[in-house]
C-alpha atoms as a PDB file:
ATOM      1  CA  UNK A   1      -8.330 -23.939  27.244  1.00  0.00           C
ATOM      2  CA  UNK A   2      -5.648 -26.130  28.589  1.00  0.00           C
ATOM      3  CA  UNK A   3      -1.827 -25.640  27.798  1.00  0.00           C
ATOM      4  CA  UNK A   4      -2.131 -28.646  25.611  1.00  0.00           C
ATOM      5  CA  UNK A   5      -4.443 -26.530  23.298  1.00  0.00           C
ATOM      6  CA  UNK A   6      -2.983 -23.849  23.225  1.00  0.00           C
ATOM      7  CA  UNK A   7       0.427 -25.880  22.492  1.00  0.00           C
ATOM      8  CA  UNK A   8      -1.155 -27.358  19.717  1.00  0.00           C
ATOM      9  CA  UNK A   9      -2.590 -24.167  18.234  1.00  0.00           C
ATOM     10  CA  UNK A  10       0.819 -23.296  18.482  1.00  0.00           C
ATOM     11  CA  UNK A  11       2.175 -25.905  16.761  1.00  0.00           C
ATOM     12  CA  UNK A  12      -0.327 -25.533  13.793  1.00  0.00           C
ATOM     13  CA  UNK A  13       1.063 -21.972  13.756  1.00  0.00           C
ATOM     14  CA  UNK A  14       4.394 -23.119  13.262  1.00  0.00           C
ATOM     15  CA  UNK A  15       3.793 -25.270  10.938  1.00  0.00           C
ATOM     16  CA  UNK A  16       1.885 -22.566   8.495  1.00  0.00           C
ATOM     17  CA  UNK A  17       4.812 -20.306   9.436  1.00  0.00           C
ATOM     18  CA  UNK A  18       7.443 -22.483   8.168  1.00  0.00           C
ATOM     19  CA  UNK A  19       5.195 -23.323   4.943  1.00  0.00           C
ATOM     20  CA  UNK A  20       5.212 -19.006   4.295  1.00  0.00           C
ATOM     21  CA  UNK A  21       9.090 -18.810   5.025  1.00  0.00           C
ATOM     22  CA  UNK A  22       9.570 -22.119   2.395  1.00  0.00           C
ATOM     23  CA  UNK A  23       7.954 -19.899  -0.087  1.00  0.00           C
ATOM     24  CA  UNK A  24       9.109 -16.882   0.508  1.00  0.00           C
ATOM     25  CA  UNK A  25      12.876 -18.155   0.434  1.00  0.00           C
ATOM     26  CA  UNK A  26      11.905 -19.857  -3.104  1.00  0.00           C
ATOM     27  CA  UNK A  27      10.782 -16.671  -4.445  1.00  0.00           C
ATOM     28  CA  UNK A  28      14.236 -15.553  -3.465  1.00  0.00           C
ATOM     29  CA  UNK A  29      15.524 -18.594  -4.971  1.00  0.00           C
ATOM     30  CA  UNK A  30      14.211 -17.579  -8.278  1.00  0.00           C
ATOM     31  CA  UNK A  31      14.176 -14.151  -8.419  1.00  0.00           C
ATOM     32  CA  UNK A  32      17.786 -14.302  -7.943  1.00  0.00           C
ATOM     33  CA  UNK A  33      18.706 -17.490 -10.193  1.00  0.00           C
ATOM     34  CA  UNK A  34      20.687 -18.556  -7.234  1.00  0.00           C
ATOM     35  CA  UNK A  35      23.094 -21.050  -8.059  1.00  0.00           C
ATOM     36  CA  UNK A  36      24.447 -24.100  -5.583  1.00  0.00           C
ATOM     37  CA  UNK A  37      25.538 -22.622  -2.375  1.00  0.00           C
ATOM     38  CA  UNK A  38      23.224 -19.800  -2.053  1.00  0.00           C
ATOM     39  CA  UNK A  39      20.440 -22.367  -2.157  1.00  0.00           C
ATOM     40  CA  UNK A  40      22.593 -24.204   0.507  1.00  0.00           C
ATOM     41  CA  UNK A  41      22.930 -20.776   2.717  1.00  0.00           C
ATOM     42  CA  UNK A  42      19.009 -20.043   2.268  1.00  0.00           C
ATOM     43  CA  UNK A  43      18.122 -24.120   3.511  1.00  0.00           C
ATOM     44  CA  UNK A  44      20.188 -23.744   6.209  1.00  0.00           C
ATOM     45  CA  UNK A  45      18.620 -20.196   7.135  1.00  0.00           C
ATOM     46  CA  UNK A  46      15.247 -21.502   6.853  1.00  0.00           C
ATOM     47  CA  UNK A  47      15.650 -25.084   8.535  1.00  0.00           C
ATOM     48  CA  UNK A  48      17.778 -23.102  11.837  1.00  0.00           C
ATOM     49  CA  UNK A  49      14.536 -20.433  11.503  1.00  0.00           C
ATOM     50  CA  UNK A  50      12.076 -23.395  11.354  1.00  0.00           C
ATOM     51  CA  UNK A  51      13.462 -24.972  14.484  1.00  0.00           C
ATOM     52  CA  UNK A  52      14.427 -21.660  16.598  1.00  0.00           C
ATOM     53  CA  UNK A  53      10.958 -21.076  16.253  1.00  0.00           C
ATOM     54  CA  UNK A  54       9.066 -24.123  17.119  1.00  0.00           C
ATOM     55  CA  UNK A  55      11.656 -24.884  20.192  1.00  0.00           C
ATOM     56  CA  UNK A  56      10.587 -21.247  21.722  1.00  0.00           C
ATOM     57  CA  UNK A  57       7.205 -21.398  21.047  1.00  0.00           C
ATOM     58  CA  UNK A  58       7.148 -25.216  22.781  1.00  0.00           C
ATOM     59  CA  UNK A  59       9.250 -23.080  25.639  1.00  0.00           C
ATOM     60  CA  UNK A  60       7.116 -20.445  26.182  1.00  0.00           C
ATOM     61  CA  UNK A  61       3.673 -22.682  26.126  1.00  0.00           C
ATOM     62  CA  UNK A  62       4.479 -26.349  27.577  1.00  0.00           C
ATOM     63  CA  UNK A  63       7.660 -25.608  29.128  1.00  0.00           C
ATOM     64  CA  UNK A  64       9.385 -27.791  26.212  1.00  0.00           C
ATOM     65  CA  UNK A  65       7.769 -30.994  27.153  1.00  0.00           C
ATOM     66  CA  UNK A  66       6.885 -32.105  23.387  1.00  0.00           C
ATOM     67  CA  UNK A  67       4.479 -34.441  22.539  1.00  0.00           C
ATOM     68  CA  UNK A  68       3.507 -36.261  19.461  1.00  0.00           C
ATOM     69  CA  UNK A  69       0.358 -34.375  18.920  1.00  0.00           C
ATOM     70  CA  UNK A  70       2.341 -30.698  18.612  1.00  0.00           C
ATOM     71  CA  UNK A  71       4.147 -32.761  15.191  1.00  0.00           C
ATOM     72  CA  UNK A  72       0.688 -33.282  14.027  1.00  0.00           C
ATOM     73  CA  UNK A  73      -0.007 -30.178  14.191  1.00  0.00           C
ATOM     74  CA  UNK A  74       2.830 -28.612  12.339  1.00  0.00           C
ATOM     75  CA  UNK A  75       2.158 -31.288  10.233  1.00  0.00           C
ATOM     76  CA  UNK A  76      -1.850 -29.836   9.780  1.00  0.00           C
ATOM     77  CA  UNK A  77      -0.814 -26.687   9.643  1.00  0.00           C
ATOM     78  CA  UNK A  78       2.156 -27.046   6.894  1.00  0.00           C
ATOM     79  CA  UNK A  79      -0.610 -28.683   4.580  1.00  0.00           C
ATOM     80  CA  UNK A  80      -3.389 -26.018   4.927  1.00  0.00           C
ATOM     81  CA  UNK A  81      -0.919 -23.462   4.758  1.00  0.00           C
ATOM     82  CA  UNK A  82       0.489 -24.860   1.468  1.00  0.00           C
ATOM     83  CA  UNK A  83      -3.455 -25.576   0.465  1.00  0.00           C
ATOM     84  CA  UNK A  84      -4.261 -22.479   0.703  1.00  0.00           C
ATOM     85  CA  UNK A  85      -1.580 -19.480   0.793  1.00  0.00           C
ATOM     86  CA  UNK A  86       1.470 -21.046  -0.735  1.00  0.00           C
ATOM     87  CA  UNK A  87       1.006 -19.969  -4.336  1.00  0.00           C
ATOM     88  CA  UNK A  88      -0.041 -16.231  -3.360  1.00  0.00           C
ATOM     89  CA  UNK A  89       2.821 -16.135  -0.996  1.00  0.00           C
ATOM     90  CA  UNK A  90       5.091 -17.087  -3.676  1.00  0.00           C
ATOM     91  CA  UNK A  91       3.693 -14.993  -6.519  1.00  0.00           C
ATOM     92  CA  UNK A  92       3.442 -11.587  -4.211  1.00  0.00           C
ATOM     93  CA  UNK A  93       6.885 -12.196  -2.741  1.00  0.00           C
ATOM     94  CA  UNK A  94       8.196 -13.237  -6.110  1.00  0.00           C
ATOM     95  CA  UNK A  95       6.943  -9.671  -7.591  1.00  0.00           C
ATOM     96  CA  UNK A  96       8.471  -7.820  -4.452  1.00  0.00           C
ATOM     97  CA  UNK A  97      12.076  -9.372  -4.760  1.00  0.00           C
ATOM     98  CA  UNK A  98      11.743  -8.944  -8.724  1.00  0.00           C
ATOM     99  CA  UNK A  99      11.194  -5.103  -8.382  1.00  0.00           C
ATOM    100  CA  UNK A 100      14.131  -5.036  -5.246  1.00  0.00           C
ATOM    101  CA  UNK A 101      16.583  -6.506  -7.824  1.00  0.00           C
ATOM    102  CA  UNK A 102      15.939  -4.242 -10.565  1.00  0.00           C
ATOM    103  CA  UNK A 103      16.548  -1.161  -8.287  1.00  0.00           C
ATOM    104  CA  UNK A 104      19.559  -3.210  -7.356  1.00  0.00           C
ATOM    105  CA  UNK A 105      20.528  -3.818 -10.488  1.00  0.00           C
ATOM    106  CA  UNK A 106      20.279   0.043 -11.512  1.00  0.00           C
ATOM    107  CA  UNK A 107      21.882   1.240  -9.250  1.00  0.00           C
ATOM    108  CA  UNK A 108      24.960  -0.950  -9.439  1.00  0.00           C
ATOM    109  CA  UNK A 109      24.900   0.021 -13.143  1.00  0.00           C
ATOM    110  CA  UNK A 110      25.321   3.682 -12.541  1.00  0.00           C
ATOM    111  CA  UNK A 111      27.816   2.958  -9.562  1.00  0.00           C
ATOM    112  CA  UNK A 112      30.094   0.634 -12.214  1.00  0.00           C
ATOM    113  CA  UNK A 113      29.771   2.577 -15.201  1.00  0.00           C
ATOM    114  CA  UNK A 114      33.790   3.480 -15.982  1.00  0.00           C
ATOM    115  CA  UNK A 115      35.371   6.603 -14.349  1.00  0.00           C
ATOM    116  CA  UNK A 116      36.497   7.785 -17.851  1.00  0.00           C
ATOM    117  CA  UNK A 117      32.897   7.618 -18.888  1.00  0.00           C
ATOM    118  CA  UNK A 118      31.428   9.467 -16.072  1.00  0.00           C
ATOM    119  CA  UNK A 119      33.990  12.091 -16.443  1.00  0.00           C
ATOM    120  CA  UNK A 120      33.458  12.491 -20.409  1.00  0.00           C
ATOM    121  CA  UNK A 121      29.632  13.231 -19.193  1.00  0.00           C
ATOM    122  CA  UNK A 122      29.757  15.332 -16.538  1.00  0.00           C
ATOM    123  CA  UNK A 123      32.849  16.924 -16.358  1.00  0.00           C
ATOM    124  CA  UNK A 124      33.924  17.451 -20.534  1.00  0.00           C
ATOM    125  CA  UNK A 125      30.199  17.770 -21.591  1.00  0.00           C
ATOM    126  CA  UNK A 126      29.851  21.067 -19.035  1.00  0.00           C
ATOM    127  CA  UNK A 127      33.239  22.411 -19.947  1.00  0.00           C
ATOM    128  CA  UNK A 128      32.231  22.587 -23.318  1.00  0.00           C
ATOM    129  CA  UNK A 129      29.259  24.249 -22.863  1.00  0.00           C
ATOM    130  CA  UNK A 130      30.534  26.687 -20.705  1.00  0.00           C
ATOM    131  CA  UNK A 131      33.400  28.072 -23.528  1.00  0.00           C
ATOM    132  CA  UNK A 132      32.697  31.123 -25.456  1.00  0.00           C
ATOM    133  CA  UNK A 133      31.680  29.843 -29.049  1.00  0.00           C
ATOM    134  CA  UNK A 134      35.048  31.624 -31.342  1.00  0.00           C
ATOM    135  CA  UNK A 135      33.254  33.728 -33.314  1.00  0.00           C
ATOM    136  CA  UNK A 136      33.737  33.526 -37.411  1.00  0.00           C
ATOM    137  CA  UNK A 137      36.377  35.138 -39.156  1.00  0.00           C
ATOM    138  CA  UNK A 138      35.767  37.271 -42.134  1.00  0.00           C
ATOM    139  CA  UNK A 139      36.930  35.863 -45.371  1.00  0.00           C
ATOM    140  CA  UNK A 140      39.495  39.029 -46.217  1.00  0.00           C
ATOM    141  CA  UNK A 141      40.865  39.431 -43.179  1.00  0.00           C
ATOM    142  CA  UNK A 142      43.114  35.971 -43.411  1.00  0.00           C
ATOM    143  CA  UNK A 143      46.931  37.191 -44.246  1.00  0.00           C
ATOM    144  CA  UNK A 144      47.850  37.765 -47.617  1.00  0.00           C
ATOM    145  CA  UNK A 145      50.389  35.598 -49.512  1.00  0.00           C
ATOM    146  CA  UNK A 146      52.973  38.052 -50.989  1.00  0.00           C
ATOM    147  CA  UNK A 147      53.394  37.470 -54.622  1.00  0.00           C
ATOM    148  CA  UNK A 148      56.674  39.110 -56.531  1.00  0.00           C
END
């Protein structure tokens, strides 16, 4: 194969890799109801990604001499990728991300939980269980009144 073939397998590479990283960073997107400027951080991320990617690939195989036909082929591979593997990607990664959060979530729960709270639990809980119970007092031992 010529360095033109291989630059375009390349290329169709790219093109399904940047379809998998679109999806993946949407199931980020909604697993984490991510409001204006997260979604602006995560396009930047992927579009910087995208192109660090395809320029060192284009390096490595046709010493960066780009021709039309390496577009086409990101363009090829972007639609088969999204054909084909875009909804499984997004489901699987959405699932992954879901059960991250919760752990997340949990954990920050029991890390913010109030000081006062945490101390009623495991310090004044423990205490109490550690004191001697005081044991009953008989009924005719409690101090006469004197009555004249």
């Amino acid at each position: 194969m010529t360095n033109e073939m291989y630059a375009f397998i390349c290329a169709i590479a790219c093109g399904m890799l940047s379809v998998i990283l679109w999806n993946i960073t949407e199931a980020l997107r909604n697993s984490m109801r991510a409001k204006a400027v997260l979604n602006g951080i995560l396009d930047v991320l992927w579009w910087v990604t995208v192109v660090v990617v395809f320029c060192m690939c284009m390096w490595e195989i046709v010493n960066f001499r780009i021709r039309a036909f390496e577009f086409i082929g990101v363009g090829i591979g972007a639609i088969f990728c999204h054909i084909t593997l875009a909804k499984p990607i997004r489901y699987v990664c959405g699932l992954i991300f879901g059960i991250f959060f919760k752990i997340i979530q949990f954990i920050f729960k029991i890390l913010l939980t109030p000081w006062t709270f945490l101390y009623k639990i495991l310090v004044v809980d423990k205490i109490s269980r550690m004191r001697l119970k005081p044991g009953k007092v008989a009924e005719n031992e409690t101090p006469q009144k004197k009555t004249d």
